[in-house]
Protein backbone atom coordinates (compact mmCIF):
# COMPACT_ATOMS: atom_id res chain seq x y z
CA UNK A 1 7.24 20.15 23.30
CA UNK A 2 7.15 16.46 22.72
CA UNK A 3 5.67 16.01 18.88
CA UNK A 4 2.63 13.74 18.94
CA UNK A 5 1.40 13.17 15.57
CA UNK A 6 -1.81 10.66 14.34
CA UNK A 7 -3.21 9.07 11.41
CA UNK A 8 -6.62 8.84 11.91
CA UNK A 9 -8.77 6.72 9.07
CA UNK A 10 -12.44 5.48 9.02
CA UNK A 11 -13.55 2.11 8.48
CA UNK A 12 -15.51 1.87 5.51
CA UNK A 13 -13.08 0.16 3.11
CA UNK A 14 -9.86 -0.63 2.69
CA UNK A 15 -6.34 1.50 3.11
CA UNK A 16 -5.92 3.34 0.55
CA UNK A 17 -2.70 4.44 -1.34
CA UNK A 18 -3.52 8.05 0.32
CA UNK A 19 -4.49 7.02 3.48
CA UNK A 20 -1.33 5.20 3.42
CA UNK A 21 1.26 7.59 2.77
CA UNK A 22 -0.31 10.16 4.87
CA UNK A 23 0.26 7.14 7.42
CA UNK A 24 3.89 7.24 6.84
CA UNK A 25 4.68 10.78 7.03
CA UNK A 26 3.08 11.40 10.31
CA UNK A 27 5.31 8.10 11.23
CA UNK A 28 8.31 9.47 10.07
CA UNK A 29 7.56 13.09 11.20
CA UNK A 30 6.77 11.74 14.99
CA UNK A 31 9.71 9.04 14.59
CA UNK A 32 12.81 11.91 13.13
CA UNK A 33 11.73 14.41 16.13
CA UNK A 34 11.52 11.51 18.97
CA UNK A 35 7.82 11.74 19.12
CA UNK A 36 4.09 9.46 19.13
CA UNK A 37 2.69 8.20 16.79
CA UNK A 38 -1.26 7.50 17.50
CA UNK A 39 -4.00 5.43 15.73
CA UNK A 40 -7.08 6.65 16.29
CA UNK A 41 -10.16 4.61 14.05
CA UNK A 42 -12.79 7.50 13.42
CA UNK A 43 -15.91 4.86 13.49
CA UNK A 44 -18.65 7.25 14.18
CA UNK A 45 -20.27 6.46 10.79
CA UNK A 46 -21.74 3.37 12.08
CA UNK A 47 -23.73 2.50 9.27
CA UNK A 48 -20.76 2.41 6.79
CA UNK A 49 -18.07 1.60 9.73
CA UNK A 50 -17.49 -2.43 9.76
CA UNK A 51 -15.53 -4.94 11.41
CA UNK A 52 -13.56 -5.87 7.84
CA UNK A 53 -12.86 -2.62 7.12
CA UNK A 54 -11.06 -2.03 10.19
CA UNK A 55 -9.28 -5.35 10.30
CA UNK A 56 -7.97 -4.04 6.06
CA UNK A 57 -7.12 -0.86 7.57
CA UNK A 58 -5.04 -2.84 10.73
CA UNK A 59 -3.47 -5.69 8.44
CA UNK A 60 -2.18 -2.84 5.91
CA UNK A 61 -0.11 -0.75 8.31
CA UNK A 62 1.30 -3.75 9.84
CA UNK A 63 2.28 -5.02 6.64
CA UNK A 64 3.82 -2.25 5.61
CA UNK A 65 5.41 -2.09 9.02
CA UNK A 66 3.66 1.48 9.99
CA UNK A 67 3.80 0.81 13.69
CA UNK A 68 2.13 2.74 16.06
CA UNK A 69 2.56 3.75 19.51
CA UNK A 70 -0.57 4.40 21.14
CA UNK A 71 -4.10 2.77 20.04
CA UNK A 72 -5.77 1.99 18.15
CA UNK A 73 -8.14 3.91 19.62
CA UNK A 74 -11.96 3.88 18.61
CA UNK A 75 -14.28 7.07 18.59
CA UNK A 76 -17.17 5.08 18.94
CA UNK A 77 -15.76 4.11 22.35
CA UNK A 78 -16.31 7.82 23.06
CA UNK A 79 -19.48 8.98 22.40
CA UNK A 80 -19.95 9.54 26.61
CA UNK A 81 -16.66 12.21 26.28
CA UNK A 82 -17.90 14.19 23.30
CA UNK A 83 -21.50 14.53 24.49
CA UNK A 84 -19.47 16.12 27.91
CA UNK A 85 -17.93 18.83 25.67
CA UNK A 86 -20.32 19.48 23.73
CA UNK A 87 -22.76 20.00 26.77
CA UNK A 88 -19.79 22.41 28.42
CA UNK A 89 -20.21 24.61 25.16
CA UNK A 90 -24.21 24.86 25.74
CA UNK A 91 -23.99 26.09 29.61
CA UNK A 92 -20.99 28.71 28.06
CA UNK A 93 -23.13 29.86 25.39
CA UNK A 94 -20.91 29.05 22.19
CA UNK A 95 -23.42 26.00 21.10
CA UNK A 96 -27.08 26.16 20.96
CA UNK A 97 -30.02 24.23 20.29
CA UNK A 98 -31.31 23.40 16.63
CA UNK A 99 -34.78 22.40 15.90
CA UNK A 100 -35.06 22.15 12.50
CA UNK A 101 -36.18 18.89 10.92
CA UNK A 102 -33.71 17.49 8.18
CA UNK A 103 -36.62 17.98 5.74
CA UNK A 104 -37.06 21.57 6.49
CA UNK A 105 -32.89 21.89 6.31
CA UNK A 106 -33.13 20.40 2.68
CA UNK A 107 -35.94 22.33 1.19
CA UNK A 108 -34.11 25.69 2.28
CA UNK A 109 -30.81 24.19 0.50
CA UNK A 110 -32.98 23.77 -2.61
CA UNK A 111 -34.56 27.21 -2.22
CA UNK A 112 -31.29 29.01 -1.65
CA UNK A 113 -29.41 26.99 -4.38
CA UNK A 114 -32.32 27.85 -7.17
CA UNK A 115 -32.41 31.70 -5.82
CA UNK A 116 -28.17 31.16 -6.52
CA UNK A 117 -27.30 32.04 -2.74
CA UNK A 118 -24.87 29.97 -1.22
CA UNK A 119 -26.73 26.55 0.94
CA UNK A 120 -26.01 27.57 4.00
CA UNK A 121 -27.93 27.13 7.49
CA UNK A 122 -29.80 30.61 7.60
CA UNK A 123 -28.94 30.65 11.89
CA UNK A 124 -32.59 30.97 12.44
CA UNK A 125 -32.60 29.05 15.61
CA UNK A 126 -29.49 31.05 16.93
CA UNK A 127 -31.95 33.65 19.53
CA UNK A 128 -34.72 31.24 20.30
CA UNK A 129 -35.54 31.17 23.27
CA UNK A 130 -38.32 28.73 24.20
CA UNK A 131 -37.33 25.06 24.53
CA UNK A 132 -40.36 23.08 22.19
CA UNK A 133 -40.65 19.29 23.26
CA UNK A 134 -38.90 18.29 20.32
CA UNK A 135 -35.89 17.06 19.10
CA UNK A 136 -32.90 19.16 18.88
CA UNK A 137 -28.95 19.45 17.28
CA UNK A 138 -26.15 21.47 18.93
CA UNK A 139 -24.96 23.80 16.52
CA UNK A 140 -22.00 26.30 16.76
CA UNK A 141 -22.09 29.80 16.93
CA UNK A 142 -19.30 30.75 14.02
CA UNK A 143 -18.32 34.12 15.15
CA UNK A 144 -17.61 37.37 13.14
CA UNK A 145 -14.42 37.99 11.33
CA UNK A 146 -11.99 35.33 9.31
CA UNK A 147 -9.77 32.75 10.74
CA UNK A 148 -6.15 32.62 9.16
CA UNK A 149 -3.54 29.54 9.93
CA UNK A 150 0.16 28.86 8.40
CA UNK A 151 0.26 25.25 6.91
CA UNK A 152 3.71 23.71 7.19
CA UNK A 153 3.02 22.56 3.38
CA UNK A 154 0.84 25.31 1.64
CA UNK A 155 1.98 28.31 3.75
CA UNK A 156 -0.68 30.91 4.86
CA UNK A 157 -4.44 29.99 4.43
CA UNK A 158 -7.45 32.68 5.40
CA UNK A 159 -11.03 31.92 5.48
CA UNK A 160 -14.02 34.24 5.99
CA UNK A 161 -16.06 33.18 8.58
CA UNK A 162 -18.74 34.49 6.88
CA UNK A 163 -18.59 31.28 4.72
CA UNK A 164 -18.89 28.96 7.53
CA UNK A 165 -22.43 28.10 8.72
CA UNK A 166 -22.73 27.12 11.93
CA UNK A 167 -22.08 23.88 12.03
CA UNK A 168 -23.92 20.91 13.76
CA UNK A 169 -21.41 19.50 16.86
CA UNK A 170 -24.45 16.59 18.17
CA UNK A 171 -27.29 15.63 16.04
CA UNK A 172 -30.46 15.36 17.23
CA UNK A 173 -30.35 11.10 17.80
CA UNK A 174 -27.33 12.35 20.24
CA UNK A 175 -24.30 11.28 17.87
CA UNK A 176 -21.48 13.63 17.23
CA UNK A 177 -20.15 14.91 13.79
CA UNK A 178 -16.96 14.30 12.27
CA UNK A 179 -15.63 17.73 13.10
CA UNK A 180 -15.91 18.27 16.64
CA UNK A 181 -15.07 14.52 17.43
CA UNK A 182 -11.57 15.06 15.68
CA UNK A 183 -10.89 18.40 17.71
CA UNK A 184 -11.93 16.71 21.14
CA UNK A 185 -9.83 13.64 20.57
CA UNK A 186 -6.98 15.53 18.63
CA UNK A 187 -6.84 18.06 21.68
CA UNK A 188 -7.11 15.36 24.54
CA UNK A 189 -4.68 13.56 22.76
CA UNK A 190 -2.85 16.31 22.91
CA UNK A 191 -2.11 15.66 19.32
CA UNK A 192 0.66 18.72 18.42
CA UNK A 193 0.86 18.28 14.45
CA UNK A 194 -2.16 17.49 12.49
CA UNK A 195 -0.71 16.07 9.06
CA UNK A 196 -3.40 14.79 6.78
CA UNK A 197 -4.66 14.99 2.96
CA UNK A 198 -5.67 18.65 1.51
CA UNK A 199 -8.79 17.66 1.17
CA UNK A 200 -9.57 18.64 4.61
CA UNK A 201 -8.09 21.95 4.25
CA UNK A 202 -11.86 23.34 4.28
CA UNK A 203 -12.45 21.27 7.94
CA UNK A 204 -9.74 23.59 9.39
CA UNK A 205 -11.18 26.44 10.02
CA UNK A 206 -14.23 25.12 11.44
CA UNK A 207 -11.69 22.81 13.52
CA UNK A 208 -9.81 25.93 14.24
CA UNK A 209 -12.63 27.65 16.03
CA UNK A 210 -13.83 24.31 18.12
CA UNK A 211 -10.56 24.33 19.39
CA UNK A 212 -10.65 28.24 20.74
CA UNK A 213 -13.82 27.34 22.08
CA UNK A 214 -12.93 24.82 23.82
CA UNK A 215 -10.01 26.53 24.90
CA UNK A 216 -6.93 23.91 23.85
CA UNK A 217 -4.09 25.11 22.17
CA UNK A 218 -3.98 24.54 18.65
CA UNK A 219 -2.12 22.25 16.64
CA UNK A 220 0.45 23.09 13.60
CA UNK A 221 -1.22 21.81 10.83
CA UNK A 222 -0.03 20.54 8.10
CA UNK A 223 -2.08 19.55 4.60
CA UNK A 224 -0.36 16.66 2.16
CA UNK A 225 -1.31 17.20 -1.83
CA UNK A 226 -3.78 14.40 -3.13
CA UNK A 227 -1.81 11.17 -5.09
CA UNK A 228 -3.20 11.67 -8.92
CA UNK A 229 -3.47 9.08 -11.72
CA UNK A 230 -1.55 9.35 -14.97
CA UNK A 231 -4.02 11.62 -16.30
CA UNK A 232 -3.80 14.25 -13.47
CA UNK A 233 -7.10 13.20 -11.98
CA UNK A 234 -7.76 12.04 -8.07
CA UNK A 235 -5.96 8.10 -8.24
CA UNK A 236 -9.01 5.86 -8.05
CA UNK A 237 -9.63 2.37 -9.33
CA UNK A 238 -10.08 3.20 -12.90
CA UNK A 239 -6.05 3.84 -13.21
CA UNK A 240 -5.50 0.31 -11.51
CA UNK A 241 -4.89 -1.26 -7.30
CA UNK A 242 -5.25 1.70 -4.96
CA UNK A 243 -5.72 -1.12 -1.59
CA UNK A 244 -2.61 -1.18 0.10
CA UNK A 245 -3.32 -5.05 0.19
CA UNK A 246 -4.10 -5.64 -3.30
CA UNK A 247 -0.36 -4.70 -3.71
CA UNK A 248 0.69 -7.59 -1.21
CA UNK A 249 -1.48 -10.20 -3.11
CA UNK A 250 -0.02 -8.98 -6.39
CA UNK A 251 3.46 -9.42 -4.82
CA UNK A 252 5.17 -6.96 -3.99
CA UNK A 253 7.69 -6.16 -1.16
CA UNK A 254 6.14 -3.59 1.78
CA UNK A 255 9.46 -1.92 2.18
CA UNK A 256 8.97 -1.72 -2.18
CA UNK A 257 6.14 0.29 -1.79
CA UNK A 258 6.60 2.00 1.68
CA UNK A 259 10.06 3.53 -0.40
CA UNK A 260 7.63 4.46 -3.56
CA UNK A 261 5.18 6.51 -1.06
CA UNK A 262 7.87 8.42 0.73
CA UNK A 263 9.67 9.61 -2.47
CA UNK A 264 5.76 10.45 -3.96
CA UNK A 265 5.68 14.13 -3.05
CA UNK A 266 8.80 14.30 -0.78
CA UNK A 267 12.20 14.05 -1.91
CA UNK A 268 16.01 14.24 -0.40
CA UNK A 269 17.89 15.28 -3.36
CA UNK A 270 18.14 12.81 -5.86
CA UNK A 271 18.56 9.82 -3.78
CA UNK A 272 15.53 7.09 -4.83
CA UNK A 273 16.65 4.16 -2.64
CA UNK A 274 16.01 4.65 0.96
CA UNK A 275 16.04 2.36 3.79
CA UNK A 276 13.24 3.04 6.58
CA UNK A 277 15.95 4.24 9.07
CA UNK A 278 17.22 6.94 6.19
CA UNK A 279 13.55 7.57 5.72
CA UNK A 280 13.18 9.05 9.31
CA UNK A 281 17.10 10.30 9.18
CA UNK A 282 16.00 12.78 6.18
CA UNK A 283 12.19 13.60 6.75
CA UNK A 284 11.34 16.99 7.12
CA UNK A 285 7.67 18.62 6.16
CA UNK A 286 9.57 21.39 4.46
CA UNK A 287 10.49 18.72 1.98
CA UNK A 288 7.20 18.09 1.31
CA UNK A 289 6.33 19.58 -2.43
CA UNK A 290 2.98 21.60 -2.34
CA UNK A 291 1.89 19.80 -5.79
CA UNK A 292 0.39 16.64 -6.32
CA UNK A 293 2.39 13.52 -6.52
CA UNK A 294 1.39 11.55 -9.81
CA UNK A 295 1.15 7.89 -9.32
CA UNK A 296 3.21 5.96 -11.71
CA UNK A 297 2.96 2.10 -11.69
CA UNK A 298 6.13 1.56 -13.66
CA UNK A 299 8.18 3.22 -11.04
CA UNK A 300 6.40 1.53 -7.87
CA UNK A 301 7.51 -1.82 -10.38
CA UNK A 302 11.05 -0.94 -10.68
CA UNK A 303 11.14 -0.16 -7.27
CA UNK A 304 10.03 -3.72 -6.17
CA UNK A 305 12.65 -5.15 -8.53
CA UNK A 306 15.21 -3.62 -7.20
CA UNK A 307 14.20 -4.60 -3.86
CA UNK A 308 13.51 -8.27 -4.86
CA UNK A 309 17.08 -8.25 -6.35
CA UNK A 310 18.63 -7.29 -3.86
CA UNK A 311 16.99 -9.11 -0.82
CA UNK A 312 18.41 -12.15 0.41
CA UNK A 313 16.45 -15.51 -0.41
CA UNK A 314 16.33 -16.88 2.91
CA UNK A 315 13.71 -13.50 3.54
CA UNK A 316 11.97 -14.06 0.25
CA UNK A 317 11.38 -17.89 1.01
CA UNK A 318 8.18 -17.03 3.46
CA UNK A 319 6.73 -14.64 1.45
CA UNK A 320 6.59 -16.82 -1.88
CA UNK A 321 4.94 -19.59 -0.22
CA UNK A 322 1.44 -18.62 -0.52
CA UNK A 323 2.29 -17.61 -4.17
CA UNK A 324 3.31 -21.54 -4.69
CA UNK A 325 0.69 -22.62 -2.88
CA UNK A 326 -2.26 -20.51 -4.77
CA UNK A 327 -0.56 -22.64 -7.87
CA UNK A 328 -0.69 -25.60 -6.41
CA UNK A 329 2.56 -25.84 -5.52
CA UNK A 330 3.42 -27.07 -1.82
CA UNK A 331 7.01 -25.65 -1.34
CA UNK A 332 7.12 -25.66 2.38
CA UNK A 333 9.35 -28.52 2.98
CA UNK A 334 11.58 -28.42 -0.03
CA UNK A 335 14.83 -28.50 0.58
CA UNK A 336 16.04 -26.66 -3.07
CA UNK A 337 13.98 -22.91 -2.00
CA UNK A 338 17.47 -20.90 -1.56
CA UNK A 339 19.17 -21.94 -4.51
CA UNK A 340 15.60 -22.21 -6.29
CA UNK A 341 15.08 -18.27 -5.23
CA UNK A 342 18.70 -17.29 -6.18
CA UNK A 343 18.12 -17.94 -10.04
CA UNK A 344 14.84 -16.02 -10.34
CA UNK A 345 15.84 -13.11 -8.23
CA UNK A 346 17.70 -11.26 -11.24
CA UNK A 347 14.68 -10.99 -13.26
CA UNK A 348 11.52 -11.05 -11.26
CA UNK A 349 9.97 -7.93 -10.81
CA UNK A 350 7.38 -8.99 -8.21
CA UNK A 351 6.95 -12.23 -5.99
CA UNK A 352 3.91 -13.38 -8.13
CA UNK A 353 5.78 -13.48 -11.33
CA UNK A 354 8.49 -14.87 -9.21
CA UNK A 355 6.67 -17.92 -8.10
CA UNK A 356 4.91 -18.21 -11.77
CA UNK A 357 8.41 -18.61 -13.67
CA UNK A 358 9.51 -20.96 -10.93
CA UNK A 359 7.05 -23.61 -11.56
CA UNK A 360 9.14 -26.05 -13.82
CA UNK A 361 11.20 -26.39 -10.80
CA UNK A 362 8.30 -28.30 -9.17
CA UNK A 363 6.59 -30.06 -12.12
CA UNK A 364 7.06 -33.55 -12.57
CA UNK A 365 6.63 -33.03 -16.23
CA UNK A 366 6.65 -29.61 -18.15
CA UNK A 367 4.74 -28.87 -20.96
CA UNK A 368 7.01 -28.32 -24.46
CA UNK A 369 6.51 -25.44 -26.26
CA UNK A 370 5.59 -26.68 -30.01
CA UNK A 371 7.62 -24.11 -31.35
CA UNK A 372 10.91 -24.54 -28.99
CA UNK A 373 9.94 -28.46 -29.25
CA UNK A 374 10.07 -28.88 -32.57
CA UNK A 375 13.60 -26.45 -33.17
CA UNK A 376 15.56 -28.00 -30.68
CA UNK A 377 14.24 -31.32 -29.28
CA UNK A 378 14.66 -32.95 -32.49
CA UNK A 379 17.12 -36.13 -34.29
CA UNK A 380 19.84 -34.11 -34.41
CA UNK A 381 20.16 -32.64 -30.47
CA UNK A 382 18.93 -36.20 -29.23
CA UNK A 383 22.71 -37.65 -29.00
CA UNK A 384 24.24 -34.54 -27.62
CA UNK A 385 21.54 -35.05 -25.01
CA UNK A 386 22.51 -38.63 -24.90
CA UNK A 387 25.98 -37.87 -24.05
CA UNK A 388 25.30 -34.88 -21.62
CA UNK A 389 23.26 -37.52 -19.53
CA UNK A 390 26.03 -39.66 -19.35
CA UNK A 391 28.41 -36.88 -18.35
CA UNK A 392 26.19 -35.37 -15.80
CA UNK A 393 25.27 -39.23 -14.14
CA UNK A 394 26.77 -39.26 -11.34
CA UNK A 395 28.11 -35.97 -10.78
CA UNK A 396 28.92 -35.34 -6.71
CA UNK A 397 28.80 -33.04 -6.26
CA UNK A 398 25.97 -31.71 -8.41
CA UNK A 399 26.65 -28.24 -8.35
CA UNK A 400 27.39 -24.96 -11.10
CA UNK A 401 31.41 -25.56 -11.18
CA UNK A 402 30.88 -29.69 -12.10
CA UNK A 403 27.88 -28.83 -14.29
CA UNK A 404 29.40 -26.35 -16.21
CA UNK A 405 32.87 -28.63 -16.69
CA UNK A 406 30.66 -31.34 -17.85
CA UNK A 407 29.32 -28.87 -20.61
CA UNK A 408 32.85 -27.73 -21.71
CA UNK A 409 33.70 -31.10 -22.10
CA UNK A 410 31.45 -32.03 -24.44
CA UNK A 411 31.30 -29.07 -26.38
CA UNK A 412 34.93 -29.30 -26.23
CA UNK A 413 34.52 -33.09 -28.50
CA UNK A 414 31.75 -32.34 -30.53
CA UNK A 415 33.64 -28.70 -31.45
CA UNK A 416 30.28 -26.69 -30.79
CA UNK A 417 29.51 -23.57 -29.14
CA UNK A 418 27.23 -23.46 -25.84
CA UNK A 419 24.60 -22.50 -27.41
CA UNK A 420 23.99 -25.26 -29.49
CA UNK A 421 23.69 -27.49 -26.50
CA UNK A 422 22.19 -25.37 -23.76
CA UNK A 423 18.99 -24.05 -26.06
CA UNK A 424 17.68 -28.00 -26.08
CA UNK A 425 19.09 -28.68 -22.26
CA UNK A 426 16.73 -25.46 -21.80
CA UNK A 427 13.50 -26.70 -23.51
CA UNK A 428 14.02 -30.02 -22.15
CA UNK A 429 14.34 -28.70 -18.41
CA UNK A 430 11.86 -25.77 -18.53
CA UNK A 431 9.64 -26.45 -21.90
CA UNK A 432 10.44 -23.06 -23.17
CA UNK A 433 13.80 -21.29 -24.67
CA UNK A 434 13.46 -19.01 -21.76
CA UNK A 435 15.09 -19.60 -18.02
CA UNK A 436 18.01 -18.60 -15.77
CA UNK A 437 21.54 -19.49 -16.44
CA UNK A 438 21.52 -22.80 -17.73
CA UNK A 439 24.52 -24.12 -15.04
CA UNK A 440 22.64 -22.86 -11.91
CA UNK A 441 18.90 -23.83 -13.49
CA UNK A 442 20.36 -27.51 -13.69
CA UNK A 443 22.14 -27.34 -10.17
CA UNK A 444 19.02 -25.43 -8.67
CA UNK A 445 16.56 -28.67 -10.06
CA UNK A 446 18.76 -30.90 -8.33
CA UNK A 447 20.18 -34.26 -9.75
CA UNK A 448 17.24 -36.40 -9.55
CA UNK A 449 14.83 -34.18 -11.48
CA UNK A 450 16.78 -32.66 -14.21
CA UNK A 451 18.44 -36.18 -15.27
CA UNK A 452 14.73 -37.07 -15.25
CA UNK A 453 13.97 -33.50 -17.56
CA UNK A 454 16.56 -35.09 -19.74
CA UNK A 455 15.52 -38.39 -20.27
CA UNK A 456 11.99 -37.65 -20.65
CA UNK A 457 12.77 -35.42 -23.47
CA UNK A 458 14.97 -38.07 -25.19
CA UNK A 459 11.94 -40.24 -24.90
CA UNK A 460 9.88 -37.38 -26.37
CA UNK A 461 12.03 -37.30 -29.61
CA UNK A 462 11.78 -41.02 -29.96
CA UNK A 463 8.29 -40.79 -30.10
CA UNK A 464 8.16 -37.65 -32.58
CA UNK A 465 10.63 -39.81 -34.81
CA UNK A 466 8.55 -42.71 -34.49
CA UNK A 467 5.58 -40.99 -35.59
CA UNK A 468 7.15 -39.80 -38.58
């Protein structure tokens, strides 16, 4: 049997953290046992279905690199095929024709649900007979007795059929519902393992009995526990980003969070790091754990460090350029990007904050920090900076090794620690106390600019001594 798997979202926002990683593992599923993987866009909600939404959904697996095989395929494209089914199931008896109004539907819910019986369609129009010159649904005949599956995840599920109303298959305008649209496309598909959130556990039986009906083989099913928030309810905006893409504009790496939605509910021992070829090496659905996976920020964070620390600059160097550029910044054509990257790498946790700490690099003056300013750009730092300008003119070439020999050797004169020279090099370079090593944040600048960073700020103190 050749595995076929699908991940099959509708397009009336944007893809979700779920949606997501129930994207993944039917990826890595289909990719470990040499199968399909199919993208089907369930757009038969055309009022709520829109052009954006499917472009999000589109944009988000490509960016996280969730490529499929076969698709994307549309339902709406297919209204001719499920009306063909569904008309098959009328001439066999198994569907039949509903002619209750929506209004006379609701008022029964509301009389059953004040009389405490459960709102179910009372099958009224199961043995008519005559054919009124009115609208009509197709509805299902739910037959006696229970239907029972194994899930690959939760193990053996049973449901009465007794709870099941018949259910609607074509409304009365002619459209299909949700349920029988996903067993004609999964079984002509020939989709073998349904993998998909548990909140459609309750659509499986109904799916279950479609499929008998129509007489295709069912598929091994296989139900994913829902992503919580920190406070053990369903992840939604309220506990922070839950678009797939918000997560790209807030800078962070795809294979960062790919990596954070494999590990959230499935695990391979205590490994944490995993590459996307691991990823399909050690999938299995048995792996999967049958509780919820709570979503924790802080890990997806140190996760995208790591990630960012460990990538090589040339491959960050694309993907900070629209950071620079939403700051103003045009970086495309500089020539200082690598070296630039290399210093921020070590601490940057995500590509925003990345671009954000880099900006001195780019200014043509920085802003001092009063506080820094006034400790260490001051009378008494002025000659050391004096002297460290003269040492540094020059230079060839301008790099860490002649940088930092040009620092011993003046410390090495005056008798002073580095500390007591690189603190004001740092607030006259950056405007702050804070950077990366001072040897590789002076080489990184480049000649030109940080001689300039120097003498600017020895023209700063002259001014602040003037003044006095």
């Amino acid at each position: 049997m050749s595995v076929r798997t699908r991940f099959a979202p509708s397009p009336t926002g944007y893809l979700h953290i779920g949606g997501a990683r129930t994207a993944l593992f039917s990826l890595l599923y289909a990719r470990r046992m040499k199968g399909a993987f199919i993208l089907r866009i369930e757009d038969t909600d055309v009022a709520r279905s829109t052009k954006e939404s499917i472009q999000a959904i589109l944009d988000g697996m490509e960016w996280l690199g969730l490529n499929w095989d076969e698709g994307p395929f549309f339902q709406s494209q297919r209204f001719d095929e499920y009306r063909k089914y569904a008309n098959e199931l009328l001439e066999k008896g198994l569907v039949y024709r509903c002619y209750c109004t929506p209004e006379e539907l609701e008022a029964r819910r509301e009389a059953a649900m004040k009389e405490g019986r459960p709102p179910m369609y009372d099958g009224r129009c199961r043995a008519r007979t005559d054919r009124p010159d009115k609208p009509f649904a197709l509805r299902f005949k739910v037959p006696p007795g229970s239907t029972s599956f194994k899930d690959e995840i939760k193990g053996y599920i049973s449901f009465d059929n007794s709870t099941i109303e018949d259910l609607i298959i074509l409304r009365s305008d002619g459209t299909p519902t949700y349920n029988f649209c996903v067993v004609v496309d999964d079984a002509t598909m020939n989709i073998t393992h349904v993998i998909r959130g548990d909140d459609h556990i309750n659509n499986t039986p109904k799916q279950m009995l479609l499929y008998k009906a129509l007489g295709y083989e069912l598929p091994i099913f296989a139900h994913l526990p829902m992503i919580l928030g920190s406070d053990k309810t369903r992840l939604s905006k309220r506990h922070g980003a839950t678009s797939v893409m918000a997560y790209k504009e807030m800078g962070y790496l795809p294979h960062a969070l790919v990596n954070y939605l494999a590990r959230l509910g499935w695990s391979a021992g205590d490994q944490e790091i995993f590459s996307m070829d691991e990823l399909i090496g050690k999938f299995s659905l048995e792996s999967v754990g049958k509780s919820s996976g709570v979503f924790n920020p802080e890990k997806l964070l140190w996760l995208n460090q790591h990630y960012i620390k460990n990538s090589k600059p040339e491959e960050l160097k694309d993907l900070l350029l629209p950071f620079w550029k939403e700051l103003g910044v045009d970086a495309s054509n500089d020539t200082r990007l690598v070296p630039i990257i290399k210093t921020l790498q070590e601490r940057a946790r995500t590509l925003k904050e990345m671009a954000e700490h880099s900006l001195f690099y780019f200014r043509e003056k920085v802003e001092y920090d009063p506080k820094a300013a006034e400790k260490f750009l001051n009378a008494e730092t002025a000659g050391l900076l004096q002297e460290l300008i003269q040492k540094l003119s020059g230079l060839q070439p301008f790099d860490e090794a002649g940088i930092e020999a040009a620092f011993n050797s003046l410390l090495e004169e005056k008798g002073l620690k580095l500390g007591k020279l690189a603190q004001p090099v740092r607030v006259a370079l950056t405007g702050t106390t804070v950077s990366p090593g001072i040897f590789e944040t002076l080489a990184s600048m480049g000649s030109e600019l940080a001689l300039k960073r120097l003498k600017d700020a020895l023209a700063f103190i002259g001014e602040k001594e003037a003044a006095r």
